[in-house]
Every structure is written in C-alpha cells, then in structure tokens.
N, C-alpha and C. Protein backbone atom coordinates (compact mmCIF):
# COMPACT_ATOMS: atom_id res chain seq x y z
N UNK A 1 24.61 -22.26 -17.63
CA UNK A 1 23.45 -21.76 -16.91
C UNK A 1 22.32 -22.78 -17.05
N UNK A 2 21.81 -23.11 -15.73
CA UNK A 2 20.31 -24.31 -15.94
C UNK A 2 19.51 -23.82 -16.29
N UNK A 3 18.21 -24.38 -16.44
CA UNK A 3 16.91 -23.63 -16.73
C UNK A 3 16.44 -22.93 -15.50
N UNK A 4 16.68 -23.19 -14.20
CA UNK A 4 15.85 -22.24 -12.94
C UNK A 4 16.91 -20.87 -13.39
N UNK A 5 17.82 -21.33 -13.25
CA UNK A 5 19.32 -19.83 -13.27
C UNK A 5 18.59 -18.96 -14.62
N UNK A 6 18.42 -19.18 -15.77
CA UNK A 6 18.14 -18.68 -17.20
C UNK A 6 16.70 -18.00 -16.34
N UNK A 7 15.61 -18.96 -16.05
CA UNK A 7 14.08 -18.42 -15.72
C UNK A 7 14.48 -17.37 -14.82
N UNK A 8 15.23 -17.49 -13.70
CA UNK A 8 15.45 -16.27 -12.90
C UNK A 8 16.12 -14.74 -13.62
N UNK A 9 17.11 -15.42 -14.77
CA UNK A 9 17.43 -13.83 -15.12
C UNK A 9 16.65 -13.53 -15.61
N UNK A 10 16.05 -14.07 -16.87
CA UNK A 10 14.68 -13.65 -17.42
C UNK A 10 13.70 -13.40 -16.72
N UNK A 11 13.57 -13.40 -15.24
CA UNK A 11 12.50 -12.69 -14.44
C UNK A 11 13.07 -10.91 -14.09
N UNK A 12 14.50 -11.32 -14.04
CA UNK A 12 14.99 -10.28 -13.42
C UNK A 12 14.59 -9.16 -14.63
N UNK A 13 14.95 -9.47 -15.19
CA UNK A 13 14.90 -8.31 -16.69
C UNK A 13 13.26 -8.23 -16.55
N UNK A 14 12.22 -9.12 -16.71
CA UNK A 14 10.89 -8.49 -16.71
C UNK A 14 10.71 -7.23 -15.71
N UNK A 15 11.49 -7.56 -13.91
CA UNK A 15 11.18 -6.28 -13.55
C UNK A 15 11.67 -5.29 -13.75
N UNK A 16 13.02 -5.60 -14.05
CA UNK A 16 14.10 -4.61 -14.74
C UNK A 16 12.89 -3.52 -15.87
N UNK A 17 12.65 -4.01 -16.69
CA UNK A 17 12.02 -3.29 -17.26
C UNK A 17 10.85 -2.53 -17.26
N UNK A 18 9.91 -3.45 -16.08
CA UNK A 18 9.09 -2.59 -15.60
C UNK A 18 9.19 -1.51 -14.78
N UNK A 19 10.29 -1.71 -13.99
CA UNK A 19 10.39 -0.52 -13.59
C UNK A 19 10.86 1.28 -14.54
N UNK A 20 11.52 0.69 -15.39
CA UNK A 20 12.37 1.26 -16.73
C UNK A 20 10.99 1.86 -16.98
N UNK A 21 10.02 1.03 -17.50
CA UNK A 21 8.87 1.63 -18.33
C UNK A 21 7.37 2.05 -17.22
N UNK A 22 7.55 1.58 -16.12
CA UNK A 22 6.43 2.41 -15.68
C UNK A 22 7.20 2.49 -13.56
N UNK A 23 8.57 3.34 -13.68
CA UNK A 23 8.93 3.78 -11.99
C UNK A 23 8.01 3.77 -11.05
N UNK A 24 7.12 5.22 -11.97
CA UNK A 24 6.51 5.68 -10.75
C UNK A 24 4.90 4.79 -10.35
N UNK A 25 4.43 3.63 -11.51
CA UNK A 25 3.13 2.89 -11.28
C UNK A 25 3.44 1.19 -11.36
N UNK A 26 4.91 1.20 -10.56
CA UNK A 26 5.15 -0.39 -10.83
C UNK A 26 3.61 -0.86 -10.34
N UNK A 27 3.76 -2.61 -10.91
CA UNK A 27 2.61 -3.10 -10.64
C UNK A 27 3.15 -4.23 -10.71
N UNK A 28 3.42 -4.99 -9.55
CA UNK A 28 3.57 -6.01 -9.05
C UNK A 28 2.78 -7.46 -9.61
N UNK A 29 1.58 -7.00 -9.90
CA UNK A 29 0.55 -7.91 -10.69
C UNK A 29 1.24 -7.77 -11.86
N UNK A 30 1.01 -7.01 -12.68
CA UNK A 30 1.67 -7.05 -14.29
C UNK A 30 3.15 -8.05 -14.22
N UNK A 31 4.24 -7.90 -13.66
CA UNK A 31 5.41 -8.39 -13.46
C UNK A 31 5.05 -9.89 -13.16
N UNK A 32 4.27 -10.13 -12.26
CA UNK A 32 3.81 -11.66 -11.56
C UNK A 32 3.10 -11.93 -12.89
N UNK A 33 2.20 -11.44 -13.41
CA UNK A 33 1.40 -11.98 -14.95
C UNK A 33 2.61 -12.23 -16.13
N UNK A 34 3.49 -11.45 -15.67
CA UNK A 34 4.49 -11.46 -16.81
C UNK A 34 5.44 -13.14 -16.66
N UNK A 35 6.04 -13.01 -15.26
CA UNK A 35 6.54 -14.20 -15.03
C UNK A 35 5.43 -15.95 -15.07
N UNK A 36 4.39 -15.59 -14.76
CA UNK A 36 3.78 -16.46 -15.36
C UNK A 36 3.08 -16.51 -16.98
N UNK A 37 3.79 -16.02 -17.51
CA UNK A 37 3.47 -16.26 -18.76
C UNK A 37 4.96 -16.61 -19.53
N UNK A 38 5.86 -16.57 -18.87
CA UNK A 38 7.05 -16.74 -19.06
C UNK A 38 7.24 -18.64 -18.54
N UNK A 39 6.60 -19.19 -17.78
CA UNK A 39 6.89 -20.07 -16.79
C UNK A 39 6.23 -20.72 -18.08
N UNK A 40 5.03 -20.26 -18.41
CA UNK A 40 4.33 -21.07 -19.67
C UNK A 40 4.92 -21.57 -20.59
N UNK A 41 5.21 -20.13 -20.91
CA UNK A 41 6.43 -20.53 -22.21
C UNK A 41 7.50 -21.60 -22.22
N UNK A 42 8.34 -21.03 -21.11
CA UNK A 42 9.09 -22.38 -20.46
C UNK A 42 9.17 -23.45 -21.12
N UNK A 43 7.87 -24.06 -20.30
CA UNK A 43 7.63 -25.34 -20.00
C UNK A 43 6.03 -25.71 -21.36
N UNK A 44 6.65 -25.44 -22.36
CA UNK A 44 5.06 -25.53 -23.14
C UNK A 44 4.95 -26.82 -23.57
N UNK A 45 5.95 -28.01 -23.37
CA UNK A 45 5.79 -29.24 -23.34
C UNK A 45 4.98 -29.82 -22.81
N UNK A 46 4.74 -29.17 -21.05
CA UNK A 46 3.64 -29.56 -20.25
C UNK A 46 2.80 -28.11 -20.06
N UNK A 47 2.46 -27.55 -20.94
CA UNK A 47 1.89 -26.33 -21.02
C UNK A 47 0.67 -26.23 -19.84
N UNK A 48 -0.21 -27.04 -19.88
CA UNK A 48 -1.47 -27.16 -18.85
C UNK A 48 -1.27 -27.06 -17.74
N UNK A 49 0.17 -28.73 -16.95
CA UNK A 49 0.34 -28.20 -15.96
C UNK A 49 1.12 -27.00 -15.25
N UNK A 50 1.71 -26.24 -16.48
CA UNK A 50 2.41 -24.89 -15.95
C UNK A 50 1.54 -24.01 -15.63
N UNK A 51 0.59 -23.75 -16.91
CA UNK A 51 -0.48 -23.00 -16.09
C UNK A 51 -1.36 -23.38 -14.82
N UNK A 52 -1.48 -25.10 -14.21
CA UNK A 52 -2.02 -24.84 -13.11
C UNK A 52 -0.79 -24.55 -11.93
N UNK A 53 0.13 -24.91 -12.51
CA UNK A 53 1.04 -24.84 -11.07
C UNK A 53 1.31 -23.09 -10.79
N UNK A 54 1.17 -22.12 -12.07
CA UNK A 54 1.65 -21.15 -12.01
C UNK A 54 0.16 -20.18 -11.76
N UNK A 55 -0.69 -20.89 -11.76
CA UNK A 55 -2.36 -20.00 -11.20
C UNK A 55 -2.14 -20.18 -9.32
N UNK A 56 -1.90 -21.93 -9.20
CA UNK A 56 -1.81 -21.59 -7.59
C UNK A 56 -0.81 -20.51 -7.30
N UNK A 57 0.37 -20.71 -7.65
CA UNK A 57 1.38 -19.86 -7.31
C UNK A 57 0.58 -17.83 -7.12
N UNK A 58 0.61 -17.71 -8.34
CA UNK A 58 -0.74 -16.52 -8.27
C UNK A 58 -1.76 -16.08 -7.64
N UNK A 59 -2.29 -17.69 -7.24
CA UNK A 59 -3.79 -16.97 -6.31
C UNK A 59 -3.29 -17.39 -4.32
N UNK A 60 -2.28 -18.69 -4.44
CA UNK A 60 -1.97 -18.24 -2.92
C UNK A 60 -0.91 -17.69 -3.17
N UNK A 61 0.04 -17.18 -3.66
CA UNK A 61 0.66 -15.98 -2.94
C UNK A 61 0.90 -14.80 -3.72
N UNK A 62 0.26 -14.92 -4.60
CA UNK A 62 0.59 -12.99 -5.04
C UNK A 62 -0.60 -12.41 -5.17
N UNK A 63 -1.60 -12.92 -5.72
CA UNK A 63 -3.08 -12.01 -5.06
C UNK A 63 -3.29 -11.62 -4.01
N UNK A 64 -3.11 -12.41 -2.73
CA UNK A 64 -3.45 -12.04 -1.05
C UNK A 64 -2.41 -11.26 -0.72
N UNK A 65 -0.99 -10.80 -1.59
CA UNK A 65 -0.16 -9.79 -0.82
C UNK A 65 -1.03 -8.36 -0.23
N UNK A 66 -0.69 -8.16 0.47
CA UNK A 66 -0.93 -6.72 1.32
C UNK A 66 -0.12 -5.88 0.61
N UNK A 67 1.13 -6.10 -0.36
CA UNK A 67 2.29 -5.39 -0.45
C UNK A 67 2.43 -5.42 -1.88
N UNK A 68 1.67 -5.26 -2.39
CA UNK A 68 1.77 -5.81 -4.16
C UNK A 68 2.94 -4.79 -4.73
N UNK A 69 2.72 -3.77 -4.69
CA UNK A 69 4.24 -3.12 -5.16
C UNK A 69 5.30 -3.81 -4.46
N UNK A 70 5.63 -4.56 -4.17
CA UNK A 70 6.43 -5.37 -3.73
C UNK A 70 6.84 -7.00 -4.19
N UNK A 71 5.90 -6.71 -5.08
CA UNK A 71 5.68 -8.20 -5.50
C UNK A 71 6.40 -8.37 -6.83
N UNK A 72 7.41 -9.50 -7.37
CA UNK A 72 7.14 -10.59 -6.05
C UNK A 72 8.67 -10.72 -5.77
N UNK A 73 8.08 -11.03 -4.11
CA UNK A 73 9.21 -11.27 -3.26
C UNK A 73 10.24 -11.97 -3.58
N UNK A 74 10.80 -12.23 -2.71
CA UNK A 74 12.23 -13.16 -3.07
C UNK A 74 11.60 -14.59 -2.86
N UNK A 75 10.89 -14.66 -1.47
CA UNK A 75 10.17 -15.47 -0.98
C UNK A 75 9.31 -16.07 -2.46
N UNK A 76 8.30 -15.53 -3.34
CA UNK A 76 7.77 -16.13 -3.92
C UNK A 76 8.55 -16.39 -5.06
N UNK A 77 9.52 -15.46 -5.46
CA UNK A 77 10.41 -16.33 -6.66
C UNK A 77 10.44 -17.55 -6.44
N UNK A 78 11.28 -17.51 -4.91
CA UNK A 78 11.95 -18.74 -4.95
C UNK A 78 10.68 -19.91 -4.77
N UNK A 79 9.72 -19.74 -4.51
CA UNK A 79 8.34 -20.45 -4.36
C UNK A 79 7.76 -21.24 -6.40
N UNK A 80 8.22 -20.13 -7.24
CA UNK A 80 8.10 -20.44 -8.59
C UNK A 80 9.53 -20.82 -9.26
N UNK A 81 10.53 -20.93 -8.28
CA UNK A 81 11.69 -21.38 -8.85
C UNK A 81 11.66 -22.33 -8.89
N UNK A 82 11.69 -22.89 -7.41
CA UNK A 82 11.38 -24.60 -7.03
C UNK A 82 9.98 -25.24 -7.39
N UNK A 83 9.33 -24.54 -8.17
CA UNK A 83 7.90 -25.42 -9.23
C UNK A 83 8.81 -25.40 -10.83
N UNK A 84 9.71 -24.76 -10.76
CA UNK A 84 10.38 -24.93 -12.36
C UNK A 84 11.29 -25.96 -12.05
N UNK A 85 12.50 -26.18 -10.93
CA UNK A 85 13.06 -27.53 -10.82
C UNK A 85 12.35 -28.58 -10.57
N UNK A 86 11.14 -28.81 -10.05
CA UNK A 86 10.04 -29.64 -9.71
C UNK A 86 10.25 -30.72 -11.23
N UNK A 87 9.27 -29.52 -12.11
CA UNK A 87 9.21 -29.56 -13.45
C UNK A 87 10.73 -29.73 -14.64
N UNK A 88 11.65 -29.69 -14.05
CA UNK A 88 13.10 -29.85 -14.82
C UNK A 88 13.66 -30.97 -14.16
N UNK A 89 13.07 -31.69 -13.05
CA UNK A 89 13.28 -32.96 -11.86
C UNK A 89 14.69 -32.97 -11.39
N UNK A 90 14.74 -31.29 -11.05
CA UNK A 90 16.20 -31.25 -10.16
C UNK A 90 15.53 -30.86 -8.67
N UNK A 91 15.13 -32.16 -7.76
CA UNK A 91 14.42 -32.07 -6.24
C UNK A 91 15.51 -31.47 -5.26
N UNK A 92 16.80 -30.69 -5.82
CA UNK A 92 17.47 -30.14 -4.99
C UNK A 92 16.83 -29.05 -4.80
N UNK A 93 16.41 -28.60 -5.91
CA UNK A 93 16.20 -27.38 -5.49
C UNK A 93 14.91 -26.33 -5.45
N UNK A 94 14.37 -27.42 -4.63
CA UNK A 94 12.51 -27.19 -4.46
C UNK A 94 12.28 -26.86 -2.88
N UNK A 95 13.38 -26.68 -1.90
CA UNK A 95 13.92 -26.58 -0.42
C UNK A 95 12.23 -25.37 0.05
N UNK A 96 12.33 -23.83 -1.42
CA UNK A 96 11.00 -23.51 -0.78
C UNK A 96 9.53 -23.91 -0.71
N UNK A 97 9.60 -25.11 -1.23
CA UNK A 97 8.14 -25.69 -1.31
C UNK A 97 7.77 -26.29 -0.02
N UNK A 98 6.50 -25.89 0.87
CA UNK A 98 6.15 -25.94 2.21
C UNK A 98 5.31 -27.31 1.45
N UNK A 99 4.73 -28.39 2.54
CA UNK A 99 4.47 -29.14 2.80
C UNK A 99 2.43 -28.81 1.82
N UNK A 100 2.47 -27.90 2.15
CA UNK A 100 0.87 -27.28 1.62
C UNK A 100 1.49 -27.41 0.11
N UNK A 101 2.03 -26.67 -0.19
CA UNK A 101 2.79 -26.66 -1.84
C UNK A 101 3.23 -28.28 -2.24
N UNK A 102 3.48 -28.94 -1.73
CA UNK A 102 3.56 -30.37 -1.94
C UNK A 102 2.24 -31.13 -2.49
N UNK A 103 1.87 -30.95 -1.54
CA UNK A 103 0.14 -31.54 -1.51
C UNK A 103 -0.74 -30.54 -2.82
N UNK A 104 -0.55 -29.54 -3.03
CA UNK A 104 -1.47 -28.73 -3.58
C UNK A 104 -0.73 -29.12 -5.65
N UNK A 105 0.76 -29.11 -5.53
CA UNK A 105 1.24 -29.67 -6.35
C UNK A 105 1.05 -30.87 -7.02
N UNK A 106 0.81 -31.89 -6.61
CA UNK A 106 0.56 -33.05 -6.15
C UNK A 106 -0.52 -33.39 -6.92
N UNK A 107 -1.87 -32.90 -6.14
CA UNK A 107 -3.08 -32.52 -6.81
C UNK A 107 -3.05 -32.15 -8.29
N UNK A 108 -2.61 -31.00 -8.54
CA UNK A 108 -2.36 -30.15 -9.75
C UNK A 108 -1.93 -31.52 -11.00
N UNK A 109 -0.92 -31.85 -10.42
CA UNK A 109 -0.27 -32.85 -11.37
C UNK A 109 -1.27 -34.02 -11.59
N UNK A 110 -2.18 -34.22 -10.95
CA UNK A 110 -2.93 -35.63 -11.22
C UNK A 110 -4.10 -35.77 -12.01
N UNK A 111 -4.27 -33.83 -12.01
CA UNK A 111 -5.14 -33.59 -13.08
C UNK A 111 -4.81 -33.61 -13.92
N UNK A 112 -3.72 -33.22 -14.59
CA UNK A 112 -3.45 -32.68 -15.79
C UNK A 112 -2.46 -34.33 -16.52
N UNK A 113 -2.37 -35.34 -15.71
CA UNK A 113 -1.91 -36.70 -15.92
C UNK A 113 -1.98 -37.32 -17.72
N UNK A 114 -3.39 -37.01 -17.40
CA UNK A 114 -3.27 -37.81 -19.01
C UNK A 114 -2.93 -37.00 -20.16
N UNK A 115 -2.35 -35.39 -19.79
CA UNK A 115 -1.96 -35.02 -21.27
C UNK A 115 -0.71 -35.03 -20.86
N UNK A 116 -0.16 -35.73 -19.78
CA UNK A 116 1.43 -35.53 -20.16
C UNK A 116 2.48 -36.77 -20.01
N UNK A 117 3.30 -36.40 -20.92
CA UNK A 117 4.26 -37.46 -20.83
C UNK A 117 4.42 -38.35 -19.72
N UNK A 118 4.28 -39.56 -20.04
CA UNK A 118 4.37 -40.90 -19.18
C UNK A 118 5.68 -40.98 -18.35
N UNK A 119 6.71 -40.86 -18.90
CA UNK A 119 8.36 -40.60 -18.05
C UNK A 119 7.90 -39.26 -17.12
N UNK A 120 7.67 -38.13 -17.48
CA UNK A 120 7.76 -37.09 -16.63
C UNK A 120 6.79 -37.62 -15.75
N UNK A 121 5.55 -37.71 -16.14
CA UNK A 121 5.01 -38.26 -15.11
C UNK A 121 5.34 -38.94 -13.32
N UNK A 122 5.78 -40.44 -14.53
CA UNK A 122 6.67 -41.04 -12.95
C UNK A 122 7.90 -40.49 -12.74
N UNK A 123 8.63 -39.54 -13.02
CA UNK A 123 9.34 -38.82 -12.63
C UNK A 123 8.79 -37.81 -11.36
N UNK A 124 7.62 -37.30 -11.57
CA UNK A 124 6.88 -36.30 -10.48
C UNK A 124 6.33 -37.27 -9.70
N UNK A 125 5.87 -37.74 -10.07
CA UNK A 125 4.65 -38.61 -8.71
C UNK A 125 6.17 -39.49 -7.96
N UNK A 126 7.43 -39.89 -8.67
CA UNK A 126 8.06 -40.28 -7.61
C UNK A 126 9.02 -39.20 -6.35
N UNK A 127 9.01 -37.93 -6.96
CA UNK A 127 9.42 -37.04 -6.26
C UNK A 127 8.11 -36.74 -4.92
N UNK A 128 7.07 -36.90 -5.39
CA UNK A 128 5.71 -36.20 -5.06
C UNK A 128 5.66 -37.67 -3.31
N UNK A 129 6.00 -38.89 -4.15
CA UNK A 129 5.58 -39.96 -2.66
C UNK A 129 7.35 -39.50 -1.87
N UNK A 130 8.38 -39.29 -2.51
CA UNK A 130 9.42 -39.41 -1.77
C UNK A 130 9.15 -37.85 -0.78
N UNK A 131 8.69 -37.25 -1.41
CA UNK A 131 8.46 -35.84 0.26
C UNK A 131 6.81 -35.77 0.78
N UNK A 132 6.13 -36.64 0.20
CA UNK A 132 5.24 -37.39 1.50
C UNK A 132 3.94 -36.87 0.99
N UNK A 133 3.72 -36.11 -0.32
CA UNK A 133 2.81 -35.46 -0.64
C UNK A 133 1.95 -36.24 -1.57
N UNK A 134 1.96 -37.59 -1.17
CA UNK A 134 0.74 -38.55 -2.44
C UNK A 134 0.15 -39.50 -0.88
C-alpha cells in the first residue's frame, strides 16, 4: 500500500467514524479538519507546507460548499490526494489538480522554500515548470 492508498483509508475510517459517533449531526467541517490534520501529520517533514497546501484545499473547496454534510466529496479527496502525491513526487497521480491548483500550489511552495529540504524542493519546482505552473 503507498502513502496516497494508506492517507485514503485513513480518511475513510475518519468518516467511518464520524458517522459511528455523531449519524444524526455529521459535520463535514469536523471530518475535512480531521483529514487535514491528518495530511499534517503525514507529511511533518514538510509540516508548513502541508499546512499551506491543506488551508487552500479548505478555504477553496470545503468552506464555499453549499453541501457541507456532504463534505468531502470524492471530487475534493481526490483534490487532497493528488497534493499528497505532489508531496510523495508520484506526478501520476495529481490528474485532479486544475491548472488554478497548479499555480496556487506553486505559490504555496515558494513560500515555505527555505524551510524545506533542498532535493524535495527541486523535485517540486521541477514538477511545478513541467505542468506549466512556474
């Protein structure tokens, strides 16, 4: 099992359980707070930029849902799946990252540059010019 496959069951079980422990008041926010605090954990090597990649993830697409008991979609998993292969530099499987998520990624990473490892680094910024987002 890779690390996106492992992060996904371990998402699955966060809602798994929320639903277990609160059916009738799921909360879509709590579960999304949960998986990003999980994404943290993760990745606490590059701890900073998980938390910025995993705040955008949060504020464009799971705050503005209309549908928050619903949250989060398949659509945004797979939106925080492909920021964990990003971050594990398997570019197969980042297919849901839109062109805005490139660029906004991109950004994210250039802040957080000087606290992180020099290899990962040019590892991202060369993924980041090869899909057009530097």
């Amino acid at each position: 099992m890779d690390n996106v496959q492992k992060f996904l069951a371990d998402v699955a079980r966060i809602k798994k359980h929320e639903y277990a422990e609160h059916s009738s008041s799921y909360s879509g926010e709590r579960v999304c707070a949960d998986i990003k605090s999980l994404f943290v954990k993760n990745n606490a090597h590059v701890r900073s930029l998980a938390e910025s990649y995993t705040d955008y993830w949060m504020s464009e697409y799971i705050l503005p849902s209309a549908e928050m008991q619903n949250e989060p979609t398949q659509e945004h998993l797979d939106k925080i799946a492909a920021m964990q292969s990003l971050i594990d530099n398997d570019v197969e499987m980042t297919d849901a990252l839109s062109e805005k998520d490139w660029s906004e990624l991109c950004e994210l990473t250039g802040y957080e540059a000087e606290d992180m490892d020099v290899d990962l680094l040019n590892d991202l910024m060369s993924i980041f010019l090869d899909k057009g987002a530097v």
